[in-house]
C-alpha atoms as a PDB file:
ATOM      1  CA  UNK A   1     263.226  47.172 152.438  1.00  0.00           C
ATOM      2  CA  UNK A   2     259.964  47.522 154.178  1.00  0.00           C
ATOM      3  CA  UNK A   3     256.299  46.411 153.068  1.00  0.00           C
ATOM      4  CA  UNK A   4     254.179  49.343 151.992  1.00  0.00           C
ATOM      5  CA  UNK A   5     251.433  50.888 153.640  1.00  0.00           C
ATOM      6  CA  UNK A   6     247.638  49.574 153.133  1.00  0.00           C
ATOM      7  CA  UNK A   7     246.096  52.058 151.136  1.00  0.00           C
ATOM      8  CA  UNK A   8     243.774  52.076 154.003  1.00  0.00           C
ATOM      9  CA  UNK A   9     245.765  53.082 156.361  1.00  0.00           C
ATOM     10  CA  UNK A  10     246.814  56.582 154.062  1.00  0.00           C
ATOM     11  CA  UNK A  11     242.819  56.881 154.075  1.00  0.00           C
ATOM     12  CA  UNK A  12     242.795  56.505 157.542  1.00  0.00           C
ATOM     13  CA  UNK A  13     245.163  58.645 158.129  1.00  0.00           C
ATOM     14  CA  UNK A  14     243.826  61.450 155.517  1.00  0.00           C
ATOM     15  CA  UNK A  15     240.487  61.052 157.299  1.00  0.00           C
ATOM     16  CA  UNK A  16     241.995  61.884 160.910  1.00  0.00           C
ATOM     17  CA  UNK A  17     243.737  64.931 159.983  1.00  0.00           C
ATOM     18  CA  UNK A  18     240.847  65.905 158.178  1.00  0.00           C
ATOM     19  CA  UNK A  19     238.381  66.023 161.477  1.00  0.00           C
ATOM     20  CA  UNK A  20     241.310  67.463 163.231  1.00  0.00           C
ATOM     21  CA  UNK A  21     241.641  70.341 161.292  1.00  0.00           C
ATOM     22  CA  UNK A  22     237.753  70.306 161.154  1.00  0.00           C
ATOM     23  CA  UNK A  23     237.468  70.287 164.628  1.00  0.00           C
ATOM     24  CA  UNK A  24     240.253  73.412 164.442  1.00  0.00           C
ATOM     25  CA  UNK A  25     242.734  71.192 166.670  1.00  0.00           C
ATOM     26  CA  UNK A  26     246.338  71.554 166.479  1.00  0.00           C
ATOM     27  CA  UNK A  27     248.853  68.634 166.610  1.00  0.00           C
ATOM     28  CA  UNK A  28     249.932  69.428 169.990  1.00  0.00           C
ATOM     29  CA  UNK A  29     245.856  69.368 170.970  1.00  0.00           C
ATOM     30  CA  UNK A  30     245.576  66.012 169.790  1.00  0.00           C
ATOM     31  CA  UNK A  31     248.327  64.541 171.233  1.00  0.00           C
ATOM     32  CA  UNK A  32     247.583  65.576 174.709  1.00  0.00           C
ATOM     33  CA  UNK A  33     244.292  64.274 174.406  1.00  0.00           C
ATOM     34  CA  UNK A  34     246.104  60.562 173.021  1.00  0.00           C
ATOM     35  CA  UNK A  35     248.323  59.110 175.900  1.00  0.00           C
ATOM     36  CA  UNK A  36     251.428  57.909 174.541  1.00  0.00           C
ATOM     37  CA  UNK A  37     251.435  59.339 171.005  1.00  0.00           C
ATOM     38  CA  UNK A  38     254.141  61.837 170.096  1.00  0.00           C
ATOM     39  CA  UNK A  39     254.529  64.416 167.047  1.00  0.00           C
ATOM     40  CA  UNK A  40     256.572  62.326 164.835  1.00  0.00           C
ATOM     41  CA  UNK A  41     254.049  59.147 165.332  1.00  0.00           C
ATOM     42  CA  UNK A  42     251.190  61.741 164.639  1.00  0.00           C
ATOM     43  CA  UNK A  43     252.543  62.946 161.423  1.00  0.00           C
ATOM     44  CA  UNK A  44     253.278  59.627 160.232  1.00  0.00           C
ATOM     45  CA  UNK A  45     249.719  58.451 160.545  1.00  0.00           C
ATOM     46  CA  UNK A  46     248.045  61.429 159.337  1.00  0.00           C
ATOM     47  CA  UNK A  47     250.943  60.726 156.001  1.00  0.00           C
ATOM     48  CA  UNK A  48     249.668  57.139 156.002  1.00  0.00           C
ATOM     49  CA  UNK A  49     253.162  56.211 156.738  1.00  0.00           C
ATOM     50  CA  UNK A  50     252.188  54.670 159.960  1.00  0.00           C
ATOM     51  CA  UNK A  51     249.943  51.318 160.423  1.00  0.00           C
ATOM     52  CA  UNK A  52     247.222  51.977 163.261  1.00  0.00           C
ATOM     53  CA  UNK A  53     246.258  49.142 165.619  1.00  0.00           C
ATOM     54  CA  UNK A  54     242.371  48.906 166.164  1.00  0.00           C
ATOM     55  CA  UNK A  55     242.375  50.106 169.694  1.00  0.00           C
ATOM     56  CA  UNK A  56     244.683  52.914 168.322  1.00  0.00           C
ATOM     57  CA  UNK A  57     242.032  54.353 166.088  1.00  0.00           C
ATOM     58  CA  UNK A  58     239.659  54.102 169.006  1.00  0.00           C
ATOM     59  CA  UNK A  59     241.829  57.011 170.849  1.00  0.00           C
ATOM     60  CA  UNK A  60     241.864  58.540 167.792  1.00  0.00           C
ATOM     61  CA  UNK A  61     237.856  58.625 167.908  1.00  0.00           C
ATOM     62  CA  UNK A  62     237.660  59.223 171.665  1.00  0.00           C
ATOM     63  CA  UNK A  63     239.899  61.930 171.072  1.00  0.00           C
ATOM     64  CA  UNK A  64     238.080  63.789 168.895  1.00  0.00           C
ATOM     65  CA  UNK A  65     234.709  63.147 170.349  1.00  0.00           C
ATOM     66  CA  UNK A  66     233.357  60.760 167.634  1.00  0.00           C
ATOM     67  CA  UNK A  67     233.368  56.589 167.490  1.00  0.00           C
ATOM     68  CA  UNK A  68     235.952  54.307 165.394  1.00  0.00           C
ATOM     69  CA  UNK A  69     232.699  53.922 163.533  1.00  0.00           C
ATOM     70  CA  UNK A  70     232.106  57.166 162.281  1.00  0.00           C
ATOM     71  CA  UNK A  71     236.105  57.733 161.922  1.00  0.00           C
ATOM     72  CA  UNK A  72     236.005  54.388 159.419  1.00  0.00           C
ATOM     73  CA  UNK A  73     232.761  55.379 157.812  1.00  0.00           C
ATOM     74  CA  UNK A  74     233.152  55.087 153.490  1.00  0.00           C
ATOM     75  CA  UNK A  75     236.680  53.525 154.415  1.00  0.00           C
ATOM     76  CA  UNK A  76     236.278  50.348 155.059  1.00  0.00           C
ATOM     77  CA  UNK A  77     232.174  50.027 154.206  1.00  0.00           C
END
């Protein structure tokens, strides 16, 4: 049986499909702007399922044209 996720990372998650959707990008956008990231992995962390390493979430930002800070905002402070 495996440990669940951080409630974090489901806010984390929640948060970057929220600004993609914002930002009217598709999965398939994101993930060509995210080197090494595939559809499953993308779902996942959008579900929360998925654990993201710091410099992950800083692709995530890069990606979408925003900082980790701004991604993290009311999150973690």
């Amino acid at each position: 049986m495996s440990a669940p996720i951080e409630a974090v990372h489901g806010a984390v998650g929640l948060r970057i499909r929220m600004m993609r959707e914002t930002l009217g990008l598709t999965h398939h956008d994101l993930i060509k702007r995210i080197d090494k990231l595939d559809r499953a992995s993308l779902a996942n962390i959008e579900s929360g399922r998925q654990r993201l390493q710091l410099h992950t979430i800083e692709k995530f930002a890069n990606a979408m044209g925003t900082s980790p800070k701004h991604l993290l905002k009311g999150i973690w402070w």
